[in-house]
N, C-alpha and C. Protein backbone atom coordinates (compact mmCIF):
# COMPACT_ATOMS: atom_id res chain seq x y z
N UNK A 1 126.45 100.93 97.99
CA UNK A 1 126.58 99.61 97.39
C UNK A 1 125.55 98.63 97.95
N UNK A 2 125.02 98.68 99.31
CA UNK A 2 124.07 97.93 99.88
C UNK A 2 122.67 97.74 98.87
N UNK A 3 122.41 99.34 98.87
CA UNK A 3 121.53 99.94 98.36
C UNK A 3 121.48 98.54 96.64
N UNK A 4 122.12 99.00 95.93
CA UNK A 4 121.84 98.18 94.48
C UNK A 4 122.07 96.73 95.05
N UNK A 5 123.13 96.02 95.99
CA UNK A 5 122.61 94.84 95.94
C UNK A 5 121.28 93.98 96.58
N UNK A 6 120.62 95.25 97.62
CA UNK A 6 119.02 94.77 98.02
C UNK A 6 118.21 95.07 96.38
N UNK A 7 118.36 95.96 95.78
CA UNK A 7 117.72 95.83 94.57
C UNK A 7 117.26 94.63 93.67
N UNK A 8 119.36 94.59 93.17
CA UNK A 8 119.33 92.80 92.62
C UNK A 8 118.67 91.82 93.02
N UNK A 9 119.00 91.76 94.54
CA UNK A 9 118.10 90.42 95.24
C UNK A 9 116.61 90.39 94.84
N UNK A 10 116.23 91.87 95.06
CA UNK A 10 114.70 91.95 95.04
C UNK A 10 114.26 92.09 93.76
N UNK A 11 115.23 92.02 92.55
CA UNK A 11 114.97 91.75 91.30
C UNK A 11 114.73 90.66 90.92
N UNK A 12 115.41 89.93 91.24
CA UNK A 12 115.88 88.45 90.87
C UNK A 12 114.39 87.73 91.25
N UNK A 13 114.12 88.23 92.96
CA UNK A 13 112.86 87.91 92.73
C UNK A 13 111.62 88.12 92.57
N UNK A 14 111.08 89.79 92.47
CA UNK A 14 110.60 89.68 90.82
C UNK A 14 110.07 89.19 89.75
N UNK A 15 111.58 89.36 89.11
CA UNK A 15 111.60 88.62 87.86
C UNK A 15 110.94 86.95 87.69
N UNK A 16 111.23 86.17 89.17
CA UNK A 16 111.31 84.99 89.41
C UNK A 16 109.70 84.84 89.18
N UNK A 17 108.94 85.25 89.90
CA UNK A 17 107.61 85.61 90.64
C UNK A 17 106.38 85.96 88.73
N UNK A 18 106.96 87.16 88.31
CA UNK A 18 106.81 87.44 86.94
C UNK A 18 106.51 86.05 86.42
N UNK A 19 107.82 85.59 86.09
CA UNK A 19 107.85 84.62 85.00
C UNK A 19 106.95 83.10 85.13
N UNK A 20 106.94 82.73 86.75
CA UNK A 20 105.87 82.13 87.07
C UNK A 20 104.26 82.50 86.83
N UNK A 21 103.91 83.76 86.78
CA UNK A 21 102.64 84.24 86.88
C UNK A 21 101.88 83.96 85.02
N UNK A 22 103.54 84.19 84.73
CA UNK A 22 102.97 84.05 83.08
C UNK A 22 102.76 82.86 82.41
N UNK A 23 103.59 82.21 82.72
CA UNK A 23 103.54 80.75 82.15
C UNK A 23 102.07 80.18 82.99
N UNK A 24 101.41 80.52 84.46
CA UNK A 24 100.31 79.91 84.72
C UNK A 24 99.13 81.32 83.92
N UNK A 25 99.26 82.06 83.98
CA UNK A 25 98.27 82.85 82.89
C UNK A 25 98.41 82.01 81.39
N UNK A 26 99.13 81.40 81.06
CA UNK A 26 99.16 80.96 79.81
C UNK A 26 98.44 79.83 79.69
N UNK A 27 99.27 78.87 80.84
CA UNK A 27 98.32 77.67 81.27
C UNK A 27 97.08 77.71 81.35
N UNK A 28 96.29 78.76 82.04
CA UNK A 28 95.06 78.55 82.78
C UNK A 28 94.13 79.64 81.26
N UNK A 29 94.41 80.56 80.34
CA UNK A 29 94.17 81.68 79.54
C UNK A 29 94.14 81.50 78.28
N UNK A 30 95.50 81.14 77.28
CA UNK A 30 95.64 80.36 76.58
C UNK A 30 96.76 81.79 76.62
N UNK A 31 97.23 81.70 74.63
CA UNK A 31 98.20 82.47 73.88
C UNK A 31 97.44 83.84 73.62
N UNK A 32 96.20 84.05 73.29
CA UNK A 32 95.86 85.29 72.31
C UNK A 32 95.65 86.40 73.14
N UNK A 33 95.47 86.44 74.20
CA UNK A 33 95.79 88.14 75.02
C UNK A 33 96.71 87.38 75.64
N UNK A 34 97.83 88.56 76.41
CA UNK A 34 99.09 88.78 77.17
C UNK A 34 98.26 89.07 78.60
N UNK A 35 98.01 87.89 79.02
CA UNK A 35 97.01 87.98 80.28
C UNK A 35 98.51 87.93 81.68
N UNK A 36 98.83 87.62 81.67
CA UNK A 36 100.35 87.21 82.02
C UNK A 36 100.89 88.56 82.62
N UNK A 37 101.77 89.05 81.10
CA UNK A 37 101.41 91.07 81.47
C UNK A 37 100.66 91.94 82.19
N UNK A 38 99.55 91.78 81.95
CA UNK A 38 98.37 92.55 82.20
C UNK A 38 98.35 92.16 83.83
N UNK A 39 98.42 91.03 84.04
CA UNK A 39 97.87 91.07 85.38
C UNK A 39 99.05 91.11 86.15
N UNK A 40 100.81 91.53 85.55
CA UNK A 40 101.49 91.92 86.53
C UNK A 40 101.42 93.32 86.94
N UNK A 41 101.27 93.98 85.65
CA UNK A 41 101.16 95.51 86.13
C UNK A 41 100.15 95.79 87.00
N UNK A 42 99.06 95.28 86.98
CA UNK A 42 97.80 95.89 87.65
C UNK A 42 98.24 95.57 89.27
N UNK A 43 98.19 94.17 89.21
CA UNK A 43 98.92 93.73 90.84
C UNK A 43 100.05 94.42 91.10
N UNK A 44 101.10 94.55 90.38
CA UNK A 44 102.13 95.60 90.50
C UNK A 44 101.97 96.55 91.07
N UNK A 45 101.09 97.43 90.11
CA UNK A 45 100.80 98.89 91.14
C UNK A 45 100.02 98.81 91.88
N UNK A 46 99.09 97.46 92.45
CA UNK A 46 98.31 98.13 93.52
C UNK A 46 99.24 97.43 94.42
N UNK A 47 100.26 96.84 94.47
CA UNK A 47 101.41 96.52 95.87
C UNK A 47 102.00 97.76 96.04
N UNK A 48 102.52 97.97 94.48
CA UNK A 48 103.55 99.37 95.03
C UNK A 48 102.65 100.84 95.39
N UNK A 49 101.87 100.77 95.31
CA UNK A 49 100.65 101.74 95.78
C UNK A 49 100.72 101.28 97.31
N UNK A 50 100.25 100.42 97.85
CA UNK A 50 99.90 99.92 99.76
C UNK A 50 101.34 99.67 100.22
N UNK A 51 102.45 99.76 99.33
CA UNK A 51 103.81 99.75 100.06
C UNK A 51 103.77 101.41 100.20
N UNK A 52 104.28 101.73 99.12
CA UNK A 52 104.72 103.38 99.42
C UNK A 52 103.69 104.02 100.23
N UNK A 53 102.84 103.55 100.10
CA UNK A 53 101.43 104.56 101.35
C UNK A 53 102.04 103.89 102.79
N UNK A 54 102.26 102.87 103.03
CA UNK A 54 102.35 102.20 103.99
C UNK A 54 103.82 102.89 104.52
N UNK A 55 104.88 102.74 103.74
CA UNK A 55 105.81 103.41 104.29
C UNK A 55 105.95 104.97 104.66
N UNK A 56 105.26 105.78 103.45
CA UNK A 56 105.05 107.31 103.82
C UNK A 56 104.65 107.38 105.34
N UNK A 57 103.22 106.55 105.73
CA UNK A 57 102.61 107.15 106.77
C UNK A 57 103.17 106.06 108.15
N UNK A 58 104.00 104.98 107.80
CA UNK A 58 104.06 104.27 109.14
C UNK A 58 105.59 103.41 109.38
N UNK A 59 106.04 103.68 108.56
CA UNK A 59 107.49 102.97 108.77
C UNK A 59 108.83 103.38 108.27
N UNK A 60 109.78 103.20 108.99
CA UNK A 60 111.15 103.38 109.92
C UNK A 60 112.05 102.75 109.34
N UNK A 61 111.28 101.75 107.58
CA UNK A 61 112.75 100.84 107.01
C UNK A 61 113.98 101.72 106.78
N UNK A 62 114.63 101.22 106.58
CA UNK A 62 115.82 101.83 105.67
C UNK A 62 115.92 101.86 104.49
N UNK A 63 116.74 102.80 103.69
CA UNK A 63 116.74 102.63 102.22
C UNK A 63 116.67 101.44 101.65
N UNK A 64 117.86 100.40 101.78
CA UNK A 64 117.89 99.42 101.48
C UNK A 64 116.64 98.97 101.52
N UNK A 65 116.17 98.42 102.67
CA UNK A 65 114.90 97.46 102.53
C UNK A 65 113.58 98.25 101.87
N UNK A 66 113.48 99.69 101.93
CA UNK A 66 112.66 100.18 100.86
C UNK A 66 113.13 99.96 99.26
N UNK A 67 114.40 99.99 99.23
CA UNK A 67 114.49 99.53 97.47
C UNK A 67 114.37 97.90 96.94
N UNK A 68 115.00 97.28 98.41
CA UNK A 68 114.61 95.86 97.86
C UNK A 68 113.57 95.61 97.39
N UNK A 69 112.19 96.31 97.94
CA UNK A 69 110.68 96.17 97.74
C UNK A 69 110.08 97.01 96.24
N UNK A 70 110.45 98.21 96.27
CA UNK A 70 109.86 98.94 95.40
C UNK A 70 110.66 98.76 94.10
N UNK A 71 111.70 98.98 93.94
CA UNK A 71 112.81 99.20 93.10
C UNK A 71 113.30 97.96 92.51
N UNK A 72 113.59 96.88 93.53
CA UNK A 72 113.85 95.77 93.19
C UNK A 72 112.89 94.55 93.28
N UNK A 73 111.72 94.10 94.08
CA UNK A 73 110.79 92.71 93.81
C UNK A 73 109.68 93.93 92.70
N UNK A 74 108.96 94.57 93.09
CA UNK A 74 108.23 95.29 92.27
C UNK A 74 108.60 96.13 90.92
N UNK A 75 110.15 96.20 90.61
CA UNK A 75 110.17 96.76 89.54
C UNK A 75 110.73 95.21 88.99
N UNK A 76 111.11 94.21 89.42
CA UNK A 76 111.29 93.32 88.35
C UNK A 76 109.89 92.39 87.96
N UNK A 77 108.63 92.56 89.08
CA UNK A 77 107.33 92.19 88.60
C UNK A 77 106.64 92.80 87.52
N UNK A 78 106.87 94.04 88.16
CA UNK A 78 105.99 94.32 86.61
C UNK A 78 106.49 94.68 85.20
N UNK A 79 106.17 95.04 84.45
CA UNK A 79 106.73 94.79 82.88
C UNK A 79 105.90 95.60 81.80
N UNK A 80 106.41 96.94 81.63
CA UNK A 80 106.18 97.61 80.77
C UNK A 80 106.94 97.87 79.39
N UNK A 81 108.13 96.98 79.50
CA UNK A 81 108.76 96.69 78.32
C UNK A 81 107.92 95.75 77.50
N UNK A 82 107.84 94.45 78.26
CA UNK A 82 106.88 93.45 77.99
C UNK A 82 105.71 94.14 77.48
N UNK A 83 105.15 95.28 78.10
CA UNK A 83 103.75 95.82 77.62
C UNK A 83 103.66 96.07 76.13
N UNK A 84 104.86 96.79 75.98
CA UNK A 84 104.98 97.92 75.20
C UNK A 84 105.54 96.57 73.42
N UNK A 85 106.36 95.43 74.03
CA UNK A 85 106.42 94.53 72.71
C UNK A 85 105.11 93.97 72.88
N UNK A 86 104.10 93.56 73.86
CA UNK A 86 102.92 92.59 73.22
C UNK A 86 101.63 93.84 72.63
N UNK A 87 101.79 95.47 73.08
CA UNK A 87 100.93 95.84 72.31
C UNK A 87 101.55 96.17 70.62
N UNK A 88 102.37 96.02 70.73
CA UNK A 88 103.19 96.24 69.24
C UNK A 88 102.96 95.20 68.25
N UNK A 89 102.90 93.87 68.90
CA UNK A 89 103.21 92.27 68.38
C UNK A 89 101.23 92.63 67.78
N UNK A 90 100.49 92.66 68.62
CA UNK A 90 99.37 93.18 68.11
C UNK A 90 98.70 93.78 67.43
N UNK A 91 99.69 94.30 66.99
CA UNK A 91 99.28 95.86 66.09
C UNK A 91 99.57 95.06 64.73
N UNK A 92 100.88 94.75 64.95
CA UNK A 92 101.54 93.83 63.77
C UNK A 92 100.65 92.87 62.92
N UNK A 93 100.03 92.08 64.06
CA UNK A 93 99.17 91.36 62.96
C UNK A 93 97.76 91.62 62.94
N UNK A 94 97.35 92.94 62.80
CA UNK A 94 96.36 93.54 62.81
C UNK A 94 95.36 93.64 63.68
N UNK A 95 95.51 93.44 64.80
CA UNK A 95 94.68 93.42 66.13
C UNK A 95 94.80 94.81 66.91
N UNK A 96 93.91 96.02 66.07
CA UNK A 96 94.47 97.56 66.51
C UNK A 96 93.28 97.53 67.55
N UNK A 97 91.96 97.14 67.42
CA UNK A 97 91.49 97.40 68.26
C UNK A 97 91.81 96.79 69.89
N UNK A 98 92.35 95.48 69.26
CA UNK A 98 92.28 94.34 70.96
C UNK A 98 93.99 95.32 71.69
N UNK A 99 94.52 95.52 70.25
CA UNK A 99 95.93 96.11 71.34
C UNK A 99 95.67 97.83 71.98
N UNK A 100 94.31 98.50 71.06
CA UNK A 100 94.55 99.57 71.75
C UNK A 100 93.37 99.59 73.29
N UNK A 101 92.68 98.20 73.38
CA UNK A 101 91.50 97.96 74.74
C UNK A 101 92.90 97.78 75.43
N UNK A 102 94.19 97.15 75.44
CA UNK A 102 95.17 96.19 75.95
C UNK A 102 95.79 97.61 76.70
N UNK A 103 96.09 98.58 75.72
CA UNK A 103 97.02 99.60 76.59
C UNK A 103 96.13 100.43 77.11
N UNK A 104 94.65 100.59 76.90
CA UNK A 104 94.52 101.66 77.24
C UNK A 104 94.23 100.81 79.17
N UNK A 105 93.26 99.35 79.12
CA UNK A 105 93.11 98.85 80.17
C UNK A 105 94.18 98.71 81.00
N UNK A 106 95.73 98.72 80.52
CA UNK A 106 96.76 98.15 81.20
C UNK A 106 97.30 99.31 82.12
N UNK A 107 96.98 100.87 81.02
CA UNK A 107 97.34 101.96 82.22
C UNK A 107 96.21 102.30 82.94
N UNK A 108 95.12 102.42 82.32
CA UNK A 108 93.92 102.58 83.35
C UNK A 108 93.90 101.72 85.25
N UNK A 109 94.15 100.52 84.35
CA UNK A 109 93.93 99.98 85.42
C UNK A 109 94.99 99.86 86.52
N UNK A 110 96.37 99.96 86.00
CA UNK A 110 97.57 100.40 86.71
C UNK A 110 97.27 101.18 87.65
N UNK A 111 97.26 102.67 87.41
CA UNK A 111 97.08 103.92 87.94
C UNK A 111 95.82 104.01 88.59
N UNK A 112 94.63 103.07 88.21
CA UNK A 112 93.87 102.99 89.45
C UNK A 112 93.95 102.00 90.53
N UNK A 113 94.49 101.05 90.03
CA UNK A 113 94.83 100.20 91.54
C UNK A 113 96.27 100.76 92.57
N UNK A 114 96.81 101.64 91.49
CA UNK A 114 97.75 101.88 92.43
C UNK A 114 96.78 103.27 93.47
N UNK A 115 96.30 103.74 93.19
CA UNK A 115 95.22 104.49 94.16
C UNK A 115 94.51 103.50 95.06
N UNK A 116 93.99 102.69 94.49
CA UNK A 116 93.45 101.88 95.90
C UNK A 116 94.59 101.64 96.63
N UNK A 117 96.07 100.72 96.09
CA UNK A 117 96.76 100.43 97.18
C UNK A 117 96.45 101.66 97.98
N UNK A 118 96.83 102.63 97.43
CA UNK A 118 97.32 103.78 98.49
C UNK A 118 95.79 104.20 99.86
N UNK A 119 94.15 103.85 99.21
CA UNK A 119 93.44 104.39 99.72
C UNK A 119 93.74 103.24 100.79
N UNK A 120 94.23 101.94 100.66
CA UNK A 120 94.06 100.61 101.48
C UNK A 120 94.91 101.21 102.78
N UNK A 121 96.13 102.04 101.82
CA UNK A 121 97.19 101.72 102.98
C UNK A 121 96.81 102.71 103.76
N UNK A 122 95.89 103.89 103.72
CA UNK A 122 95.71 105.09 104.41
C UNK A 122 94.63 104.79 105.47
N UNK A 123 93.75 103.74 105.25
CA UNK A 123 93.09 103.09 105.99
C UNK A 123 93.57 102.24 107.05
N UNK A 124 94.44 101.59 106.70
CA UNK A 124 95.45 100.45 107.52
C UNK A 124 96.16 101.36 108.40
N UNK A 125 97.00 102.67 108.20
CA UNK A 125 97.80 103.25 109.01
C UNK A 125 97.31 105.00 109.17
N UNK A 126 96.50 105.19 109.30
CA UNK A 126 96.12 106.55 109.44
C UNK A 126 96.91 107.20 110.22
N UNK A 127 97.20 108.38 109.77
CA UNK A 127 98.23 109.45 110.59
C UNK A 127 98.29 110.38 111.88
């Protein structure tokens, strides 16, 4: 039970963190790309990339405080639901090319920053 309520907490903020990032991507970007999105996932995985490397090779948390982090602040940051309605919303009103640069950049770039986290964190804590 510990376990899901460090989650919640670390959802809540998250989610909190998210929803700030978007409304100033909107501010500072405008409406016509989901800049907002885009730049949670990418930051997303390159945290949860230099966490999980960081914990594999150097730390002693406990479950809990590993899910508060990964499971719960990092899975309520990033947003692949969100991904998955703004490349759709795109498609919709005929923007196939900008929504298919949108997904293909959003996993590309995911899955490679989450490798740097990890090359960062292997550097930071070598075994």
């Amino acid at each position: 039970m510990n376990t899901v309520l460090a989650v919640a907490a670390g959802g809540a903020i998250g989610a909190g963190a998210r929803h700030l990032f978007n409304l100033q991507m909107l501010r500072l970007l405008g409406p016509n790309f989901p800049w907002g999105t885009f730049g949670v996932n990418v930051i997303g995985s390159l945290v949860m990339g230099l966490v999980v490397g960081a914990f594999a090779l150097r730390s002693d948390l406990s479950p809990e405080v590993r899910s508060f982090i990964t499971t719960g602040i990092l899975g309520g940051f990033t947003t692949f639901s969100a991904f998955s309605l703004d490349a759709a919303n795109m498609m919709e009103r005929g923007d196939f090319g900008l929504s298919a640069l949108y997904m293909a950049g959003s996993v590309a770039g995911a899955v490679g920053a989450l490798f740097i986290g990890l090359w960062i964190a292997r550097a930071l804590f070598p075994a």
